[in-house]
N, C-alpha and C. Protein backbone atom coordinates (compact mmCIF):
# COMPACT_ATOMS: atom_id res chain seq x y z
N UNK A 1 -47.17 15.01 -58.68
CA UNK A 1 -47.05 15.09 -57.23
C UNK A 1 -47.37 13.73 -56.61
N UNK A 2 -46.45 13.66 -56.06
CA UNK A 2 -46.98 12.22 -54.78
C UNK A 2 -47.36 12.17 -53.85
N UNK A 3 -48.47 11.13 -53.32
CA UNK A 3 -49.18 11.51 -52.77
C UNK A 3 -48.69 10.15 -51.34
N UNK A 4 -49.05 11.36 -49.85
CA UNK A 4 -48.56 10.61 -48.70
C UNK A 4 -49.60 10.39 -47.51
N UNK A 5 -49.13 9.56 -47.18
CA UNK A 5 -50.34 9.78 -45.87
C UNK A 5 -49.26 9.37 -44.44
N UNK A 6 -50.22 9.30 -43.20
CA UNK A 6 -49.57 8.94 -42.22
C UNK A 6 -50.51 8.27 -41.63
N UNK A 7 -49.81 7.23 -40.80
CA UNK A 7 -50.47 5.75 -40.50
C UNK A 7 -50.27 5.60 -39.19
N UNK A 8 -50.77 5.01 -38.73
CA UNK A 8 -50.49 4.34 -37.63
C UNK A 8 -50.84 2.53 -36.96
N UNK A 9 -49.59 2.31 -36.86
CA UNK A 9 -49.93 0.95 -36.50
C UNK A 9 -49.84 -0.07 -35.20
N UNK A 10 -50.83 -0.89 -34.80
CA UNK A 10 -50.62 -1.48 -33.47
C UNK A 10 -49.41 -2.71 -33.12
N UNK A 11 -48.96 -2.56 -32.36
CA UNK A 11 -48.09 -4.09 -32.12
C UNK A 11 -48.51 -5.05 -31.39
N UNK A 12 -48.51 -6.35 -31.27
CA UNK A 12 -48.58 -7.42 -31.02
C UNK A 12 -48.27 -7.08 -29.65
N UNK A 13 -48.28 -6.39 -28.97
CA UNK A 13 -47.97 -5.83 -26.93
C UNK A 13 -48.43 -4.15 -27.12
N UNK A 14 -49.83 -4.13 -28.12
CA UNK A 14 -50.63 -3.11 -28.01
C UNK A 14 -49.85 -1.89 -27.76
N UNK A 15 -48.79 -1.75 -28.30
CA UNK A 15 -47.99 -0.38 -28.72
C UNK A 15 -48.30 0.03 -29.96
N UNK A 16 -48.13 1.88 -29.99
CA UNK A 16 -48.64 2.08 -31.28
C UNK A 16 -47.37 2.83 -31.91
N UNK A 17 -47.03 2.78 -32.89
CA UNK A 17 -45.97 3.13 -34.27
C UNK A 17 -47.09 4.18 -35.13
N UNK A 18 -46.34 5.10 -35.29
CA UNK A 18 -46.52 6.27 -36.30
C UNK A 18 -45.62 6.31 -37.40
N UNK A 19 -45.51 6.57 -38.72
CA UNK A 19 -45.26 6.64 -39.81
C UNK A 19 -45.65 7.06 -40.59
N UNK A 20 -44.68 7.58 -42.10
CA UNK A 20 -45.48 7.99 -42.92
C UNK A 20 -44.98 7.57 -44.40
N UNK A 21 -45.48 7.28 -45.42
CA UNK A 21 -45.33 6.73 -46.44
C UNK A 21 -46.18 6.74 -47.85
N UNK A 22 -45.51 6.46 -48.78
CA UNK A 22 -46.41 7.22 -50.04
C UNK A 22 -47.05 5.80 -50.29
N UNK A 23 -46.66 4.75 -50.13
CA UNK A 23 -47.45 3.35 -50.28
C UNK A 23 -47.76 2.41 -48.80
N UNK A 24 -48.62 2.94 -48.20
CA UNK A 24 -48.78 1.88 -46.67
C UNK A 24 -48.61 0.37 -46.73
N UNK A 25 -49.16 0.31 -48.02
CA UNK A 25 -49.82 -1.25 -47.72
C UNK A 25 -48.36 -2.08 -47.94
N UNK A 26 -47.32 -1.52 -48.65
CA UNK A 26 -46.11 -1.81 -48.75
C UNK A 26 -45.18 -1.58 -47.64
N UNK A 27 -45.44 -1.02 -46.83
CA UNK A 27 -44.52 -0.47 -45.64
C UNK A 27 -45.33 -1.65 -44.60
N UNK A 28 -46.31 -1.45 -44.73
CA UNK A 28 -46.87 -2.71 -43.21
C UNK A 28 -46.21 -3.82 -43.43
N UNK A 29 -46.53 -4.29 -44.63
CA UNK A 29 -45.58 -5.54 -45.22
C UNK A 29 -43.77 -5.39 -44.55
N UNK A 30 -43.39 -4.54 -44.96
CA UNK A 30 -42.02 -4.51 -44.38
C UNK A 30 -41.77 -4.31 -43.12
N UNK A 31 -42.95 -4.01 -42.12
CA UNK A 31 -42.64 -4.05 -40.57
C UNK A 31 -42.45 -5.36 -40.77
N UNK A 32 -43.31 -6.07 -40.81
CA UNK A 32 -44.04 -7.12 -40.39
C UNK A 32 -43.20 -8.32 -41.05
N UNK A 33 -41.96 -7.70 -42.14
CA UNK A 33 -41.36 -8.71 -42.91
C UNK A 33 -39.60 -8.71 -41.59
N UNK A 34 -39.93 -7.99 -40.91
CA UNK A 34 -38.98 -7.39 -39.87
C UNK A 34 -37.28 -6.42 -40.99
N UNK A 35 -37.91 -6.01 -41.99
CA UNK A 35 -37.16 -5.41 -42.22
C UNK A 35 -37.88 -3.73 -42.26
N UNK A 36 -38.53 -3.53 -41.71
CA UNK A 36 -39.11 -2.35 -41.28
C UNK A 36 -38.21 -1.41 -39.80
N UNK A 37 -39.07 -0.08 -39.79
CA UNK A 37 -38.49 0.64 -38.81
C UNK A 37 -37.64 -0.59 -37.02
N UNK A 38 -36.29 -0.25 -37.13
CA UNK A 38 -36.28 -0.44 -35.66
C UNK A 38 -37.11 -0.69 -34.48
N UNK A 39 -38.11 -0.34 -34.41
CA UNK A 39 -39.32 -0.64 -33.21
C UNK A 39 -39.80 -1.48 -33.69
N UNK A 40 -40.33 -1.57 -34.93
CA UNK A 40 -41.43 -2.48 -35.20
C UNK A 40 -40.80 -3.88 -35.38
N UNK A 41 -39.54 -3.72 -35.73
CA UNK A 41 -38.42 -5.07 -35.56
C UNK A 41 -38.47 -5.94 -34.40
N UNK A 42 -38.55 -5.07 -33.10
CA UNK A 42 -38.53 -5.35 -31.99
C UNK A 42 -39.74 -5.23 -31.48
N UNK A 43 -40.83 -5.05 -31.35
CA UNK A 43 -42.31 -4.97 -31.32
C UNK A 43 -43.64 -5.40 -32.29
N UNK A 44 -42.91 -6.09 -33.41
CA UNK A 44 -43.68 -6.72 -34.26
C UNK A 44 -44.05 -7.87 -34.14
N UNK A 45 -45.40 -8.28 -34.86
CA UNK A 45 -46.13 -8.22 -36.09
C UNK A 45 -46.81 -6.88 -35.64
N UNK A 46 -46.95 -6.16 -36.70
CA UNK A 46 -47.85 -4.82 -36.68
C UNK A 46 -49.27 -4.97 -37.35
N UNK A 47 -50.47 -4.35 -36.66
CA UNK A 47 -51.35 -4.33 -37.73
C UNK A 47 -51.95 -2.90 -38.05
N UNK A 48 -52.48 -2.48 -39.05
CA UNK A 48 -52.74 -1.04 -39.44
C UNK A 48 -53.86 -0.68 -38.85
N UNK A 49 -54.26 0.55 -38.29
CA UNK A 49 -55.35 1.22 -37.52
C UNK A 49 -55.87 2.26 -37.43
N UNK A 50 -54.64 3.01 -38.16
CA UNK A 50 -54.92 4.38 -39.02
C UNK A 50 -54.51 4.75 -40.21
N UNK A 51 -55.27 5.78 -41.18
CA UNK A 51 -54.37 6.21 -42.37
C UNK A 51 -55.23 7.15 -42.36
N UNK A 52 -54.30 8.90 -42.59
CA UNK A 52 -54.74 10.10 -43.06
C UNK A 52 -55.36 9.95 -44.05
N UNK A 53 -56.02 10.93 -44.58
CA UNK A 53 -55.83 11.58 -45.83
C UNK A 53 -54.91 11.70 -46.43
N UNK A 54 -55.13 11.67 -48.22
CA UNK A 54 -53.54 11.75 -48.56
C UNK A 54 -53.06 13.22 -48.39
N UNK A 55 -52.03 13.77 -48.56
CA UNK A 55 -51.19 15.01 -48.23
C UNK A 55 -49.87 15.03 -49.18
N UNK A 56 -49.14 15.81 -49.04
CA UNK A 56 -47.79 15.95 -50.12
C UNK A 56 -46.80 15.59 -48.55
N UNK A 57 -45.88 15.32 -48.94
CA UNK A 57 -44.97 14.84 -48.29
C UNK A 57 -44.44 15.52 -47.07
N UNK A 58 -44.28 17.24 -47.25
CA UNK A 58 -44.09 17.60 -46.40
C UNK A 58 -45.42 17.66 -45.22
N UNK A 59 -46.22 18.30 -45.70
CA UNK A 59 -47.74 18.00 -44.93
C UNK A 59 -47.89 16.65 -43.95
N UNK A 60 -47.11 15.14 -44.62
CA UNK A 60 -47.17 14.09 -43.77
C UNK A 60 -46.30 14.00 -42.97
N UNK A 61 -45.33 15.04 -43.21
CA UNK A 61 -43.96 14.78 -42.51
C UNK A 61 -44.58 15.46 -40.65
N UNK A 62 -44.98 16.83 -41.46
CA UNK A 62 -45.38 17.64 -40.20
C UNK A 62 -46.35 16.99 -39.42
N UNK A 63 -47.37 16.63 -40.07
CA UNK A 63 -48.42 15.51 -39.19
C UNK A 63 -47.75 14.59 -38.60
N UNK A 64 -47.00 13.95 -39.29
CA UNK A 64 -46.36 12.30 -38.16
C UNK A 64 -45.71 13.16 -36.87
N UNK A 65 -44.59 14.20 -36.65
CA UNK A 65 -44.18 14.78 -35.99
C UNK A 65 -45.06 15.33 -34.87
N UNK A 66 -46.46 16.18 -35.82
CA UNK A 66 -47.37 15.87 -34.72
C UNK A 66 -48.11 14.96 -33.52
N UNK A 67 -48.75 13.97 -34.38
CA UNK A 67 -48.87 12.78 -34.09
C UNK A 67 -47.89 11.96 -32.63
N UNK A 68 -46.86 12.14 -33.08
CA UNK A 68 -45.46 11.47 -32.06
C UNK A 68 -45.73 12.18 -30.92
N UNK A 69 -45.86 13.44 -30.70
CA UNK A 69 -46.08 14.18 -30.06
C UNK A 69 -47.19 14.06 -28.50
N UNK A 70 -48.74 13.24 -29.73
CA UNK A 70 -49.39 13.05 -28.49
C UNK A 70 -49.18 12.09 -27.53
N UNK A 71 -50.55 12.47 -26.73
CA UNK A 71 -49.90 10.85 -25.68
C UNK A 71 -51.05 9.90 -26.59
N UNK A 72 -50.89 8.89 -25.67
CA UNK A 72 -51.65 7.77 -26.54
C UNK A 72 -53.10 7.80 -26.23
N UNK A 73 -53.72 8.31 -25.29
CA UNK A 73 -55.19 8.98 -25.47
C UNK A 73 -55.91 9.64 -26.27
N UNK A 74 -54.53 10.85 -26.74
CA UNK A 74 -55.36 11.49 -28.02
C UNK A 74 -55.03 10.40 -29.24
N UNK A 75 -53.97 9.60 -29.76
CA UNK A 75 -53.98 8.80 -30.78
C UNK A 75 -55.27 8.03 -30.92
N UNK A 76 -55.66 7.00 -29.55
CA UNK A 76 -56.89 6.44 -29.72
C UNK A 76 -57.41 7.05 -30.24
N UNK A 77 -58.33 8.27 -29.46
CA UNK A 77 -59.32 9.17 -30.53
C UNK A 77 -59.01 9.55 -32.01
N UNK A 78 -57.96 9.81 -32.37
CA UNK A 78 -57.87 9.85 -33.70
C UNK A 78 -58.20 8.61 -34.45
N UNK A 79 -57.64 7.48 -33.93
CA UNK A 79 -57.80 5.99 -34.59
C UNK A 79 -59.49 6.04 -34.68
N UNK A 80 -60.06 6.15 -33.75
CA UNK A 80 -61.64 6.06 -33.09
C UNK A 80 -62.46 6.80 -34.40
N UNK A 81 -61.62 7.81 -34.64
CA UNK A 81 -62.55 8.61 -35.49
C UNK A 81 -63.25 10.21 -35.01
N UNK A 82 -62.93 10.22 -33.18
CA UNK A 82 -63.25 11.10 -32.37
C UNK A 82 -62.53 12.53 -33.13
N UNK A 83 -61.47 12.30 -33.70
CA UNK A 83 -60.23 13.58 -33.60
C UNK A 83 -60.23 13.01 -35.33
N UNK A 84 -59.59 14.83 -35.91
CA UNK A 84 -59.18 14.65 -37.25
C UNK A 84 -57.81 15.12 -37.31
């Protein structure tokens, strides 16, 4: 089983990017190499600020979806450590 988490990362004009991926530290690299997601192309350099727990894929899928969802008040608190 592989194992996923979901991340979240800040941009360089303090926007935040949600994602999810079975290797982060390889995906930040590829925002940041601008061959990463569309936004972060256009809103990059990114730096990392969150990472779940790991989860199975679908589990990260449903979390990021969550995640997207809030506004950016509840994200802070999650980043913060306030929210799980």
């Amino acid at each position: 089983m592989n194992t996923w988490y979901v991340y979240i990362a800040k941009t360089v004009s303090d926007k935040l990017y949600t994602g999810v991926s079975n290797n982060v530290s390889n995906r930040i690299k590829k925002h940041n190499s601008g061959k990463g997601a569309k936004y972060t192309r256009a809103n990059g350099p990114v730096t990392l600020v969150y990472v779940s727990d790991s989860l199975t894929k679908s589990e990260a899928l449903k979390r990021e979806i969550q995640i997207k969802g809030w506004v950016r008040a509840k994200k802070l608190k999650l980043i913060s450590g306030e929210l799980e």
